[in-house]
Protein backbone atom coordinates (compact mmCIF):
# COMPACT_ATOMS: atom_id res chain seq x y z
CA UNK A 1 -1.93 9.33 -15.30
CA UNK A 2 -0.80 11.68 -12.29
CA UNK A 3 -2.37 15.22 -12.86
CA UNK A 4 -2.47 18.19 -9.97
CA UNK A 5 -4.64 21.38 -10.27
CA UNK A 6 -5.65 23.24 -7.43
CA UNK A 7 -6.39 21.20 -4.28
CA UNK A 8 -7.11 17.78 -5.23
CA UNK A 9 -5.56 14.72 -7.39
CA UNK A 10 -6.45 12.35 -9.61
CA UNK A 11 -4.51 9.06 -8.99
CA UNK A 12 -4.66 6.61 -12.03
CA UNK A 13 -1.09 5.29 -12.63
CA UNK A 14 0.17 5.01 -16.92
CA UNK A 15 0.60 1.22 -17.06
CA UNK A 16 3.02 1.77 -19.80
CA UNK A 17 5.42 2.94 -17.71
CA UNK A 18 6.66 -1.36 -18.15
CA UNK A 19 6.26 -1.96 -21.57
CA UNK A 20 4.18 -5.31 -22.09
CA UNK A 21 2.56 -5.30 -18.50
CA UNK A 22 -1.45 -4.34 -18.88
CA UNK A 23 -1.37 -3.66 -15.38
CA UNK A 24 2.10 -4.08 -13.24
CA UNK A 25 1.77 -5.87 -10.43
CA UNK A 26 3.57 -3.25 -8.56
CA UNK A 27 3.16 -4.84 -5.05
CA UNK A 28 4.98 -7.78 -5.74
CA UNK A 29 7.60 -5.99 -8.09
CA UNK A 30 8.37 -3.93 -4.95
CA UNK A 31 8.11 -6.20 -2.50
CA UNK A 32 10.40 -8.10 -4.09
CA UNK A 33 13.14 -5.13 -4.99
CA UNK A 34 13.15 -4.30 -0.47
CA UNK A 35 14.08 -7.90 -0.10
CA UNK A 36 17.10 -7.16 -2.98
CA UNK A 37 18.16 -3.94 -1.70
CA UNK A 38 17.72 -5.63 1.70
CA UNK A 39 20.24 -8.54 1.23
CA UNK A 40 22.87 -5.64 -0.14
CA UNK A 41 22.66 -3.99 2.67
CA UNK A 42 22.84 -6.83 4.58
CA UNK A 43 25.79 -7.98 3.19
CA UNK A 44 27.70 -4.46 3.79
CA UNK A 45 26.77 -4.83 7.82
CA UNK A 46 28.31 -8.33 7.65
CA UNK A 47 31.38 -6.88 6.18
CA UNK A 48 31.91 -3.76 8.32
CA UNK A 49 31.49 -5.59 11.21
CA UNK A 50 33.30 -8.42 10.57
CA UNK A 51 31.34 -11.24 10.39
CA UNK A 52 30.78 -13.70 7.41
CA UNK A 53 28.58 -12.52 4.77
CA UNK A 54 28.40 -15.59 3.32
CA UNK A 55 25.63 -16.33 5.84
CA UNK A 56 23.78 -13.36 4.14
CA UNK A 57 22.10 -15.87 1.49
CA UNK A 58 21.07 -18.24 4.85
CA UNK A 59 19.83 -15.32 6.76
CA UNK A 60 17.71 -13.90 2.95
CA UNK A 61 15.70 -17.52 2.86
CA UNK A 62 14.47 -17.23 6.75
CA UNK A 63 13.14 -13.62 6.13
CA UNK A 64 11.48 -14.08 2.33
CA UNK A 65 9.99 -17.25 3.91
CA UNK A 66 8.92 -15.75 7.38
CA UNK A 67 7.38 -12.65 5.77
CA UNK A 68 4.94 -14.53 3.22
CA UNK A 69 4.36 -17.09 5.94
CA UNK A 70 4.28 -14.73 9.29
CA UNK A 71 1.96 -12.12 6.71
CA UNK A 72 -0.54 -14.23 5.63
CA UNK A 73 -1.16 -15.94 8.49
CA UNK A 74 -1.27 -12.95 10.50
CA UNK A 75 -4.00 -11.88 8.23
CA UNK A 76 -5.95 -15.02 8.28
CA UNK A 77 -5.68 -15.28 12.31
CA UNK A 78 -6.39 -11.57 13.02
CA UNK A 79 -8.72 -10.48 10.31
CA UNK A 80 -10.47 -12.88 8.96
CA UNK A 81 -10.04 -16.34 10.61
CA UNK A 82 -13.93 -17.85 9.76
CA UNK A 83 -13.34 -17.02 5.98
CA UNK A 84 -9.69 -19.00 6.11
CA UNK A 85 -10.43 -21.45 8.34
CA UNK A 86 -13.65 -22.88 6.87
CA UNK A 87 -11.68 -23.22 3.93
CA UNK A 88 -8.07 -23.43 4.28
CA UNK A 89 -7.45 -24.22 0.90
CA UNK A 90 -7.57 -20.42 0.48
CA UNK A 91 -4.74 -19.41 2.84
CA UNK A 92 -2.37 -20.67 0.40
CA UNK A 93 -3.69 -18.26 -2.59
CA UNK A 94 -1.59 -15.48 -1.55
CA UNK A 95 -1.32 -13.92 -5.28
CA UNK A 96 -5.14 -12.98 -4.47
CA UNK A 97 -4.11 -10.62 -1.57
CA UNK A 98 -4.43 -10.83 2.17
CA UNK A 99 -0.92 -9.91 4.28
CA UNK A 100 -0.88 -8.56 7.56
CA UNK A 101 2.57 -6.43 8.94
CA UNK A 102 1.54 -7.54 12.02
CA UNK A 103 2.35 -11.25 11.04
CA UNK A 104 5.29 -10.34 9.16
CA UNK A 105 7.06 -8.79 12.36
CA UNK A 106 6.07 -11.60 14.64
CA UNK A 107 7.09 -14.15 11.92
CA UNK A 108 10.43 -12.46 11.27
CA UNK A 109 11.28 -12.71 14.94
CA UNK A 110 10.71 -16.05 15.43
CA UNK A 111 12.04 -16.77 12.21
CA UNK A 112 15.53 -14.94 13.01
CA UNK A 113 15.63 -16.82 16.37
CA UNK A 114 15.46 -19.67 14.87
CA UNK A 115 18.36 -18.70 12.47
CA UNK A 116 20.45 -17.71 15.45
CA UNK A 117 19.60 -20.33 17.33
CA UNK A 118 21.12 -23.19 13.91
CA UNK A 119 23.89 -20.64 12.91
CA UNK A 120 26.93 -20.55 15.20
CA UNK A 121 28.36 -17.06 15.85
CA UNK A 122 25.00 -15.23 15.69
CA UNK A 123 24.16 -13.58 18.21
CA UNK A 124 19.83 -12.83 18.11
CA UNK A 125 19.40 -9.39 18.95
CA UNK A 126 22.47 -8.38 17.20
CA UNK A 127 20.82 -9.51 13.80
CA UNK A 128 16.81 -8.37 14.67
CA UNK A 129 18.84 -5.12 14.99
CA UNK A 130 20.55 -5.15 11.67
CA UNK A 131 17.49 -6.69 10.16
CA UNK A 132 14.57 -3.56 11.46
CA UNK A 133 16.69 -1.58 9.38
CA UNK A 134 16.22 -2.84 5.84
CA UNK A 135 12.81 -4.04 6.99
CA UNK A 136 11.95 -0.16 7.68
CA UNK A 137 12.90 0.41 3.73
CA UNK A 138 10.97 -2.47 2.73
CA UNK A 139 8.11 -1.46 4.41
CA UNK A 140 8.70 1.79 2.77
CA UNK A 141 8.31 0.34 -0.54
CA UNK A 142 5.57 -1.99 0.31
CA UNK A 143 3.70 0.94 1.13
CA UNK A 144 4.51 2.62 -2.16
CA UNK A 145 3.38 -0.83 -4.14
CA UNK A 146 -0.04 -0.16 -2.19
CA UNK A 147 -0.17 3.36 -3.95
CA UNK A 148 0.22 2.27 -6.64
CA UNK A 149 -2.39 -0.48 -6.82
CA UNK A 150 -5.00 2.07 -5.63
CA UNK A 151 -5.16 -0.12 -1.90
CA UNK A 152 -5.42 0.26 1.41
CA UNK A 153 -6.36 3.89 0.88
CA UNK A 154 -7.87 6.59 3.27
CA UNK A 155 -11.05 7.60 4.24
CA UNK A 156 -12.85 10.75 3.29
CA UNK A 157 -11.14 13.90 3.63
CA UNK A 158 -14.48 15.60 3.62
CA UNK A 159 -12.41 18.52 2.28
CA UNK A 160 -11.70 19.42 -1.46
CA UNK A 161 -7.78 18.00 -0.60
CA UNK A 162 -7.20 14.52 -1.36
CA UNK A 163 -6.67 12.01 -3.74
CA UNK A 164 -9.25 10.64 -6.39
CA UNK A 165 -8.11 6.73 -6.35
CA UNK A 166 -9.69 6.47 -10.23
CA UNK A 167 -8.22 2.84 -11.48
CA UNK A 168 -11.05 0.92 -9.62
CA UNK A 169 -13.39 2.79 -12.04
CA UNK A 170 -11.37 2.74 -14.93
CA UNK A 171 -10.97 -1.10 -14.53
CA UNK A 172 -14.88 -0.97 -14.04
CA UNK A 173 -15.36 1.01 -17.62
CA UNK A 174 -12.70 -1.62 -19.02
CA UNK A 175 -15.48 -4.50 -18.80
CA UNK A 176 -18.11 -2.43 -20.92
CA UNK A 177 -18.81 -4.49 -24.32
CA UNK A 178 -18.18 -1.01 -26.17
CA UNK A 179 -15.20 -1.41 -28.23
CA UNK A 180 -13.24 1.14 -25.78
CA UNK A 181 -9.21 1.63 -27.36
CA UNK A 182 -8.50 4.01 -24.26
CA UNK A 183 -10.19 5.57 -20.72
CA UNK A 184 -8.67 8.75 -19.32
CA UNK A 185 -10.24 9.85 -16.41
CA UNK A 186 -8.87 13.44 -15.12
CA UNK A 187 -9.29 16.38 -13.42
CA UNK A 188 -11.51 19.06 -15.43
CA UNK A 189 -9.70 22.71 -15.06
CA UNK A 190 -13.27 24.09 -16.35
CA UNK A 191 -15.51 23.13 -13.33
CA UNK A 192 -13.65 24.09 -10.39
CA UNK A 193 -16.64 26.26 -9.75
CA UNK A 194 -18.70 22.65 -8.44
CA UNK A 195 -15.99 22.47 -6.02
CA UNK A 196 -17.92 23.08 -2.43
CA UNK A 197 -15.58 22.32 0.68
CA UNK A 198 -17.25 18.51 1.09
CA UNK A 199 -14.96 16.43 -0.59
CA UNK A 200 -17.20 15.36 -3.32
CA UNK A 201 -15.09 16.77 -6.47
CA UNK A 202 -15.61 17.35 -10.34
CA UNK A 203 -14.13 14.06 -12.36
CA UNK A 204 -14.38 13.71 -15.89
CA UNK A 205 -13.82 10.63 -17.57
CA UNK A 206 -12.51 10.42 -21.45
CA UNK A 207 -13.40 7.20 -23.69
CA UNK A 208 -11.74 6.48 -27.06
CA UNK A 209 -14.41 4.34 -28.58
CA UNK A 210 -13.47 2.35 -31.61
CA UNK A 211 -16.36 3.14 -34.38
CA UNK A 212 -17.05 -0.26 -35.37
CA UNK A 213 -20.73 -0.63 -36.12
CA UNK A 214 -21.78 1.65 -34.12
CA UNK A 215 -23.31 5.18 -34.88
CA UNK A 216 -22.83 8.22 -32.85
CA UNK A 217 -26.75 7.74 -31.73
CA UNK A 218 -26.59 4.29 -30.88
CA UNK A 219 -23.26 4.54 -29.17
CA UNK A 220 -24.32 7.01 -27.16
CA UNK A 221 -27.79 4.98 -26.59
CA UNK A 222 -25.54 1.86 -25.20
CA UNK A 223 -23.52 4.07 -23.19
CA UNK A 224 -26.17 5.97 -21.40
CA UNK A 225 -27.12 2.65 -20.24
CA UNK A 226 -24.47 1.06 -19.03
CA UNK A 227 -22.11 3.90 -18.03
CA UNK A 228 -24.65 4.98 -15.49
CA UNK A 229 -25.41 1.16 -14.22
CA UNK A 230 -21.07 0.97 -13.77
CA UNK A 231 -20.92 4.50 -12.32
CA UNK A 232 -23.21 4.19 -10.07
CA UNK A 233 -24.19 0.48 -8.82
CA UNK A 234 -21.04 -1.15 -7.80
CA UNK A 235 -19.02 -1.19 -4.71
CA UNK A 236 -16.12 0.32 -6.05
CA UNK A 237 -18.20 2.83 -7.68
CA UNK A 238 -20.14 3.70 -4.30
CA UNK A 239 -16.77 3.64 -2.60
CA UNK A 240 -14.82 6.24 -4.81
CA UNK A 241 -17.54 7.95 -6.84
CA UNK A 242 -20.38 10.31 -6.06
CA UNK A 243 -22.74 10.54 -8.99
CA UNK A 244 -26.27 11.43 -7.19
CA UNK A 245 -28.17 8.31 -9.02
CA UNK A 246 -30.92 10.89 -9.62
CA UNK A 247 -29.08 12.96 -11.16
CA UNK A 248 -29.02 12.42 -15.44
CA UNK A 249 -25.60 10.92 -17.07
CA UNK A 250 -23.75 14.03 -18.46
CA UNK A 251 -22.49 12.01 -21.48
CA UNK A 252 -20.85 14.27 -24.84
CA UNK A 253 -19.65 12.69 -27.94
CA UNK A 254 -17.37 13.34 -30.78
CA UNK A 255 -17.22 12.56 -33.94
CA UNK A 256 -13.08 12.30 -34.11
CA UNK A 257 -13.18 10.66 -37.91
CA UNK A 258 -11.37 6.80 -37.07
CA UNK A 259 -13.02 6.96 -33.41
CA UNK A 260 -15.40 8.78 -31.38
CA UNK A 261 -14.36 10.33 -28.27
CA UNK A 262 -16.90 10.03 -25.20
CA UNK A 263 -17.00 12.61 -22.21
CA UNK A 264 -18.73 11.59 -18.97
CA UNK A 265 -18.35 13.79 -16.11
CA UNK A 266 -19.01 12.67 -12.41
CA UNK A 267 -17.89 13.52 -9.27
CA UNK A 268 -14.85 11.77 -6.85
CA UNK A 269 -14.40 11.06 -3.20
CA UNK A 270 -11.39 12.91 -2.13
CA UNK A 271 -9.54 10.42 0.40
CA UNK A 272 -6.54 10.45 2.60
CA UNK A 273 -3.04 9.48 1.06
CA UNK A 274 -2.30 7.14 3.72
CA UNK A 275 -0.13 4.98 1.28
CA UNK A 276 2.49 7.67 0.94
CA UNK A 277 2.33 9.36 4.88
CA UNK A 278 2.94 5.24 5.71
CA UNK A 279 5.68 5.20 2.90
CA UNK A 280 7.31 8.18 4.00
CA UNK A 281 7.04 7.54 7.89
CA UNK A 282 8.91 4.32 7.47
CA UNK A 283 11.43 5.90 4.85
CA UNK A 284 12.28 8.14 7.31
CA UNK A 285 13.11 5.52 10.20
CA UNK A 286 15.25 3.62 7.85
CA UNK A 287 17.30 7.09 7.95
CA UNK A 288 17.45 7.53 11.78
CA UNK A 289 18.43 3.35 11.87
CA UNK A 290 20.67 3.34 9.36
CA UNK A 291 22.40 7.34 10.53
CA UNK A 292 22.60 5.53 14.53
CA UNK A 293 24.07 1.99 12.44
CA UNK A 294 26.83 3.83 10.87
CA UNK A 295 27.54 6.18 13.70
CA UNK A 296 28.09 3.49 16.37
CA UNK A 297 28.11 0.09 14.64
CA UNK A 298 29.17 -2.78 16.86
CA UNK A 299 28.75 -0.52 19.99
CA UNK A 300 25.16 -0.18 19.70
CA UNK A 301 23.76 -1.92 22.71
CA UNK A 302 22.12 -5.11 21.73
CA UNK A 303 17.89 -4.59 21.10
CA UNK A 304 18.51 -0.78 20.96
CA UNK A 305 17.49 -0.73 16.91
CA UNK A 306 14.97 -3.16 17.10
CA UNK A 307 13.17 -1.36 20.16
CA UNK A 308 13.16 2.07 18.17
CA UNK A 309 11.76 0.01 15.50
CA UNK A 310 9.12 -1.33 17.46
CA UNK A 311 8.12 2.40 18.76
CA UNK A 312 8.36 4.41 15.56
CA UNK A 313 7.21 2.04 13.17
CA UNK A 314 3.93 0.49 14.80
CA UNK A 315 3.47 4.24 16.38
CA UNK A 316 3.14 5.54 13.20
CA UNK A 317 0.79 2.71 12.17
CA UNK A 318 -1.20 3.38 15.22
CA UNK A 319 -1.15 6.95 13.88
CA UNK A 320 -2.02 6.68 10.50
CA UNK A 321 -4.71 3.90 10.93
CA UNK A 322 -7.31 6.63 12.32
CA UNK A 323 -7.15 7.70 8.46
CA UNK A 324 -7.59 4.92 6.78
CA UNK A 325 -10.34 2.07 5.95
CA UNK A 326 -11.26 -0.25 7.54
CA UNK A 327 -9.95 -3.56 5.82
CA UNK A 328 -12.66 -5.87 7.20
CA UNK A 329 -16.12 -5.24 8.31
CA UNK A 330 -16.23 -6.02 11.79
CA UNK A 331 -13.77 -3.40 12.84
CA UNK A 332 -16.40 -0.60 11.96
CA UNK A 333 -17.92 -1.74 15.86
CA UNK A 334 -14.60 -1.37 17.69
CA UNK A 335 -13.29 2.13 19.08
CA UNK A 336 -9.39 0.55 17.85
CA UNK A 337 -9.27 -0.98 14.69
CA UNK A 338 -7.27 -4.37 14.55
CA UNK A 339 -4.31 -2.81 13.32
CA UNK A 340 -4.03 -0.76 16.10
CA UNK A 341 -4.98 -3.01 18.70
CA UNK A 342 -2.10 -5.32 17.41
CA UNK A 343 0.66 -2.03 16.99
CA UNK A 344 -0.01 -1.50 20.96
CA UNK A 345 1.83 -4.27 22.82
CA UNK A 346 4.57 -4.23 20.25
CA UNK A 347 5.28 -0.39 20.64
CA UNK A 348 5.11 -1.64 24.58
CA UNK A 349 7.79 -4.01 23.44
CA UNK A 350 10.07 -1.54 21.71
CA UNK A 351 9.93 0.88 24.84
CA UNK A 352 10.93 -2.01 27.42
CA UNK A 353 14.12 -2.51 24.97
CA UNK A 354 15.23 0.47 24.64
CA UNK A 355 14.88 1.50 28.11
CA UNK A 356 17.02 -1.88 28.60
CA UNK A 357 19.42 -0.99 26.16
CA UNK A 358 20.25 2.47 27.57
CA UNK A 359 20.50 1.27 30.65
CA UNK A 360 23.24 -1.12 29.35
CA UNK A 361 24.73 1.69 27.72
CA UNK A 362 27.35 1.50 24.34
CA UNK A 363 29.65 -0.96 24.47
CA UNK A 364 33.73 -0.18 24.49
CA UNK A 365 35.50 0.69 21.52
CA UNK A 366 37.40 -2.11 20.12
């Protein structure tokens, strides 16, 4: 469910919106959709600018293959290298999570290197150029898979703007041994009078509860119990909730005649959207790539895309990571957080090419 009122929103994406997924796994639906849309576009630079884009399919294997690879290891090297390494049988479980952009981009280069180097007629920088562009659109929609898994989210806005990341506590509620046919949570339009400027906001939470054997007073017994040990006592709850734990569950319940309907209402952490100003920033390169692509094509100076890439892309990430979480513990004691240590010498990079490439200037019309 997506619902706005006033200042803040409630993010819990309808998993119907696929018909016989429980829960989409949107990351690797989208991940996978950048790499299609990639290899179109791919094929339309081969094309324009004469070169065989039969090689396309060639080129599609080295970047699916150096982005898993270059990703995960990236994130086992830079963020959590005594987990991995003490037992590497975990770096190849890659379904449970764990890629770093960082690895991606170093693994793509080498990768396409070593493409150019076994494919004759391929000039390196001429593809890395051709290649940041779809990458930037990928990212874009990498990002947008992280939305929409409720990850890599923001801190606290510490305002009454921000978004309420609600699925972590809806899959919570899902494990209760209550016979529950549905959870809602949303934003309640009657207690916008408990909003106070500090980013803890009102949050109501709806349970269809099938009747079963229950009555209304021992359903509502069961629930007091466990609805306040879920709401309150688990990391995901302490993360994106703030129910005071001295404060009494406010629990109502209907009598709706096949079902009862059960009304808790708590409070949410407003965080930063820094899912969609990541998604956005890198749709928005993809633009300026592909405008400068079709504007001078094969006169571009070799590196000049890839160096813009570099800049924009990582200095955005550099940006953006001040507003977001921490992904592993240890970066809570560094003024930089990994990401951002790791952006630096490749935005370094991207300025050294393009002030190479403009000093080369375009190259003569054909």
């Amino acid at each position: 469910m997506f619902e706005i009122i006033t200042s803040y929103i409630i993010w819990d994406p309808d998993p119907s919106v696929i018909p016989g997924w429980s829960r989409p796994p949107w990351y690797s639906i989208l991940f996978a959709l950048g790499f299609i849309i990639s290899q179109q576009f791919m094929i339309w630079f081969f094309k324009k600018e004469g070169q065989n884009p039969e090689l396309v399919d060639r080129l599609t294997v080295y970047m699916v293959l150096a982005t898993i690879i270059g990703a995960r290891l990236g994130h086992v090297l830079f963020y959590e290298p005594a987990r991995y390494l003490s037992d590497p049988i975990e770096i190849l479980k890659v379904w449970e999570g764990g890629l770093a952009s960082h690895g991606a981009a170093i693994g793509i280069l080498f990768a396409l290197w070593l493409y150019a180097k076994k494919t004759p007629g391929q000039n390196y920088l001429w593809v890395v150029d051709r290649i940041v562009i779809v990458t930037a659109m990928t990212g874009a929609l990498i990002r947008f898979g992280n939305l929409m898994n409720s990850e890599i989210g923001g801190k606290d806005t510490g305002t009454d703007s921000g978004i309420v990341y609600a699925w972590h506590t809806e899959e919570l509620l899902s494990s209760l041994k209550v016979p529950i046919v549905s959870i809602d949570p949303y934003k309640p339009a009657d207690r916008q009078s408990e909003l106070n400027g500090t980013g803890i906001v009102p949050l109501n939470i709806a349970l269809e509860i099938d009747k079963g054997q229950y009555t209304q007073e021992d359903l509502e017994n069961t629930l007091r119990s466990d609805l306040k040990y879920a709401l309150t006592q688990f990391s995901s709850s302490k993360q994106y909730l703030a129910e005071p734990l001295e404060t009494p569950l406010d629990l109502s319940i209907e009598d709706k005649g096949d079902h009862y309907l059960a009304v808790v209402k708590t409070f949410g952490k407003t965080k930063y959207p820094t899912q969609i100003y990541e998604s956005l920033s890198y749709f928005v390169i993809f633009l300026i790539l592909l405008g400068l692509w079709y504007k001078y094509q094969y006169r571009l100076p070799d590196g000049i895309l890839l160096g813009i890439f570099l800049v924009t892309v990582f200095g955005m990430r550099f940006v953006w990571e001040f507003y977001k979480e921490n992904q592993v513990e240890f970066e809570d004691s560094l003024q930089y957080n990994m990401g951002q240590i790791l952006s630096i010498p490749l935005v370094l990079g991207g300025v050294f090419l393009i002030l190479r490439a403009l000093k080369n200037g375009l190259k003569p019309e054909q």
